[in-house]
C-alpha atoms as a PDB file:
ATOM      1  CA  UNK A   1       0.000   0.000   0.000  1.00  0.00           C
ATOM      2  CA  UNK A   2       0.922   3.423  -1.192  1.00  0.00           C
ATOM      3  CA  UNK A   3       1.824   6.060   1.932  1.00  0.00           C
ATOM      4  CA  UNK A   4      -0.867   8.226   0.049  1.00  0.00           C
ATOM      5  CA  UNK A   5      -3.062   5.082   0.919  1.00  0.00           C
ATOM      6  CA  UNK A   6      -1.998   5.151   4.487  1.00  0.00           C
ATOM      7  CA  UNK A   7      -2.535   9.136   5.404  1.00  0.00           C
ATOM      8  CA  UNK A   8      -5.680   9.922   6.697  1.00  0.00           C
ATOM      9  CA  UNK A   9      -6.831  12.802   4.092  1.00  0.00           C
ATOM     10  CA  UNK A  10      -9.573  15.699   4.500  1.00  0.00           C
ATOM     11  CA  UNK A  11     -11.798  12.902   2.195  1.00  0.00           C
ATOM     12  CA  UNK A  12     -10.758   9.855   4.216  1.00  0.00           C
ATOM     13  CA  UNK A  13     -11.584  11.025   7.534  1.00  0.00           C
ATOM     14  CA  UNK A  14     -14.970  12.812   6.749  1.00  0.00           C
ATOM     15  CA  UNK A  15     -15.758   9.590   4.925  1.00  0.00           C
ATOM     16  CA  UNK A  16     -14.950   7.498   8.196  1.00  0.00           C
ATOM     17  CA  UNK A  17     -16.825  10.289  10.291  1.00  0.00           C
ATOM     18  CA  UNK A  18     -20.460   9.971   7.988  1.00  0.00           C
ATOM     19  CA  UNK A  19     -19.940   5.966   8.115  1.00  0.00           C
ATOM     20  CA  UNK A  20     -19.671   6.249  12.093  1.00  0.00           C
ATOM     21  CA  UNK A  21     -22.481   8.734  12.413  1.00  0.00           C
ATOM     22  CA  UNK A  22     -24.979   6.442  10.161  1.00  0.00           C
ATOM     23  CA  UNK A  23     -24.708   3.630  12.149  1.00  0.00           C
ATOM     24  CA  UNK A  24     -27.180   1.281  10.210  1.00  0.00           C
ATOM     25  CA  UNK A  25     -24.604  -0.065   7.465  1.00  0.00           C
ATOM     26  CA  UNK A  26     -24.911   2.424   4.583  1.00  0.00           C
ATOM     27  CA  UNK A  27     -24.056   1.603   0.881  1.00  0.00           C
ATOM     28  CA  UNK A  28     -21.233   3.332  -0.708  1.00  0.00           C
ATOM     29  CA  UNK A  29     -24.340   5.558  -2.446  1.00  0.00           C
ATOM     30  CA  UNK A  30     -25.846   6.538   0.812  1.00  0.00           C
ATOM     31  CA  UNK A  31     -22.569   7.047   2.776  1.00  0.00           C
ATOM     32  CA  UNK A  32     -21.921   9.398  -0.172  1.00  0.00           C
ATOM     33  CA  UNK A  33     -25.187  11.726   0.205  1.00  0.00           C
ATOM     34  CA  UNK A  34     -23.998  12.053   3.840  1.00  0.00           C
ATOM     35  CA  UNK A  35     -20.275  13.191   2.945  1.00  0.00           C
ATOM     36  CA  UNK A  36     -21.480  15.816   0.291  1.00  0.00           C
ATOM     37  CA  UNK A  37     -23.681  17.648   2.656  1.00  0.00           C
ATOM     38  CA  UNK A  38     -20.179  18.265   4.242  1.00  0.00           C
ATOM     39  CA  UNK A  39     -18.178  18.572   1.283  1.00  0.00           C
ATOM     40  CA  UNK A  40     -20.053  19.501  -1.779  1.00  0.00           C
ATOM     41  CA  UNK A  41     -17.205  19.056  -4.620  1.00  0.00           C
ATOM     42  CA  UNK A  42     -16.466  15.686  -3.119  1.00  0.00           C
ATOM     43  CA  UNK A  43     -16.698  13.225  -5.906  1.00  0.00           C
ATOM     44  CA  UNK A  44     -18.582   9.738  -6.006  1.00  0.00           C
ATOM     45  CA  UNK A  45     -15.011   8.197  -7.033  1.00  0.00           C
ATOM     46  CA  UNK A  46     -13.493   9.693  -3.737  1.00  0.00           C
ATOM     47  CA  UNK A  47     -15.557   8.516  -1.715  1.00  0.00           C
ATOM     48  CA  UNK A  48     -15.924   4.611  -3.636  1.00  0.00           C
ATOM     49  CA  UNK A  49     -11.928   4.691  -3.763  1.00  0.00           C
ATOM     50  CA  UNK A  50     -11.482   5.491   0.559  1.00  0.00           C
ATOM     51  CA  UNK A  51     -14.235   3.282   1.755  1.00  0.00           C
ATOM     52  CA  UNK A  52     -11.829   0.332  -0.499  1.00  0.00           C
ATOM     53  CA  UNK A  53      -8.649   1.593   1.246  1.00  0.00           C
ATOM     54  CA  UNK A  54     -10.569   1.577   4.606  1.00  0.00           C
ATOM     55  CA  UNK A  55     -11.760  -1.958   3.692  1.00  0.00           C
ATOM     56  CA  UNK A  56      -7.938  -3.206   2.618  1.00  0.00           C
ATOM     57  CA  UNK A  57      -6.853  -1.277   6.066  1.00  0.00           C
ATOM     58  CA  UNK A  58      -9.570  -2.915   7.875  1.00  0.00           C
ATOM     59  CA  UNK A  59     -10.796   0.036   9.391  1.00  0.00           C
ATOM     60  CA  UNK A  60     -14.497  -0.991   7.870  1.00  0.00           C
ATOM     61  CA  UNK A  61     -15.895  -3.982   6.772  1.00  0.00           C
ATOM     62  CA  UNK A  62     -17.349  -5.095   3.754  1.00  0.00           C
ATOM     63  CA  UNK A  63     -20.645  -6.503   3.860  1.00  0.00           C
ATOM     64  CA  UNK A  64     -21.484  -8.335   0.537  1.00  0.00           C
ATOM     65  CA  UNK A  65     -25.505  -8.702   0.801  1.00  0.00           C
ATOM     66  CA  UNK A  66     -27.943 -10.237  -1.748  1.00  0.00           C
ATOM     67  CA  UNK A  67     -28.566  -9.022  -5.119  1.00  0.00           C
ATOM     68  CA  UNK A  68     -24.693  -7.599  -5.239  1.00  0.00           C
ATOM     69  CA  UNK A  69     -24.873  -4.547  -2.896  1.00  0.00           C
ATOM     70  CA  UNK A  70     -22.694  -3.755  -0.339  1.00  0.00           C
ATOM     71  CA  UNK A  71     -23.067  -2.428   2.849  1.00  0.00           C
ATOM     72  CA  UNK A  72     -20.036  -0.684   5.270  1.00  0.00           C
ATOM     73  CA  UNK A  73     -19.959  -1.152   8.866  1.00  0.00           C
ATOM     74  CA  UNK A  74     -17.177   0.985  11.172  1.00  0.00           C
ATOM     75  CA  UNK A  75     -17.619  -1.513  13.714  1.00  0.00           C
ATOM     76  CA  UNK A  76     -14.619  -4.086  12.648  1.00  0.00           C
ATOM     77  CA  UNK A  77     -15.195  -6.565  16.000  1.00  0.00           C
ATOM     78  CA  UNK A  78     -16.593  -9.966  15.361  1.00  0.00           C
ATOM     79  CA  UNK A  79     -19.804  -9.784  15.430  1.00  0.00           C
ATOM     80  CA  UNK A  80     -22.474 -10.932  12.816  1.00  0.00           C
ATOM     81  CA  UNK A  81     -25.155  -8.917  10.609  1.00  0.00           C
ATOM     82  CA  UNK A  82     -28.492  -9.944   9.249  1.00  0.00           C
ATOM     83  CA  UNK A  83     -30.467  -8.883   6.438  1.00  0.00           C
ATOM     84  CA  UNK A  84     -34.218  -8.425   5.672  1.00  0.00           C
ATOM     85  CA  UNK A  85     -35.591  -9.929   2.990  1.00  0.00           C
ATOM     86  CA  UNK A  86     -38.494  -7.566   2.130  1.00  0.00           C
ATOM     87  CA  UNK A  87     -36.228  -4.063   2.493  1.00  0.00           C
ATOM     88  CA  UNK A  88     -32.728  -5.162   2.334  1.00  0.00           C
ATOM     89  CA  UNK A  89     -31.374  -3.223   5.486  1.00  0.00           C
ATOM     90  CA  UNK A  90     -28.361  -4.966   6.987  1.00  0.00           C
ATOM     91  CA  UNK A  91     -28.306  -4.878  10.957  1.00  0.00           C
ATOM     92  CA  UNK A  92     -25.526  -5.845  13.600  1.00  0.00           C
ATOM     93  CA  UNK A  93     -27.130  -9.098  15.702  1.00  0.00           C
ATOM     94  CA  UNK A  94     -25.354  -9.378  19.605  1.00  0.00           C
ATOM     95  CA  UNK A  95     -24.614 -13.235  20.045  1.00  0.00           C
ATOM     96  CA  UNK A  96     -22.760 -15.043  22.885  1.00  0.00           C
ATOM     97  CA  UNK A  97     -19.595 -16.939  21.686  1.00  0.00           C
END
């Protein structure tokens, strides 16, 4: 990884801030309306491109759901996520080991 990769930008941290503030495991389309109303001339690109260098980082995970569409969650602890069938949301569930 690049050390532009590793620095924590203007675009990297605002994108880590939205994805903590949303809390209910946004797609990389809805974690972008959040960072615009912040930073207007931010791009689409931008903000795809940081939430994959978070992901290789592991500062966010991935969440491949049906259909294709992936969700980001800041919360990288084990833990595991369910999805509804009728809406598609993706939620954290709490289970003992």
């Amino acid at each position: 990884m690049s050390p532009a990769q590793r620095r924590m930008t203007q675009q990297r941290r605002i994108v880590m801030e939205e994805l903590e503030k949303l809390c209910n495991h946004p797609t990389a389309d809805e974690l972008y309306d959040a960072v615009r109303r912040r930073m207007p001339s931010i791009s689409k690109g931008t903000v795809y491109r940081n939430l994959q260098i978070l992901a290789e980082q592991e500062s966010v995970l991935t969440i491949e759901s049906s259909g294709g569409v992936r969700h980001y969650d800041h919360n990288t602890f084990d833990h595991y996520h369910v999805q509804c069938t009728c809406c598609g949301r993706v939620a954290d569930v709490a289970m003992d080991d």
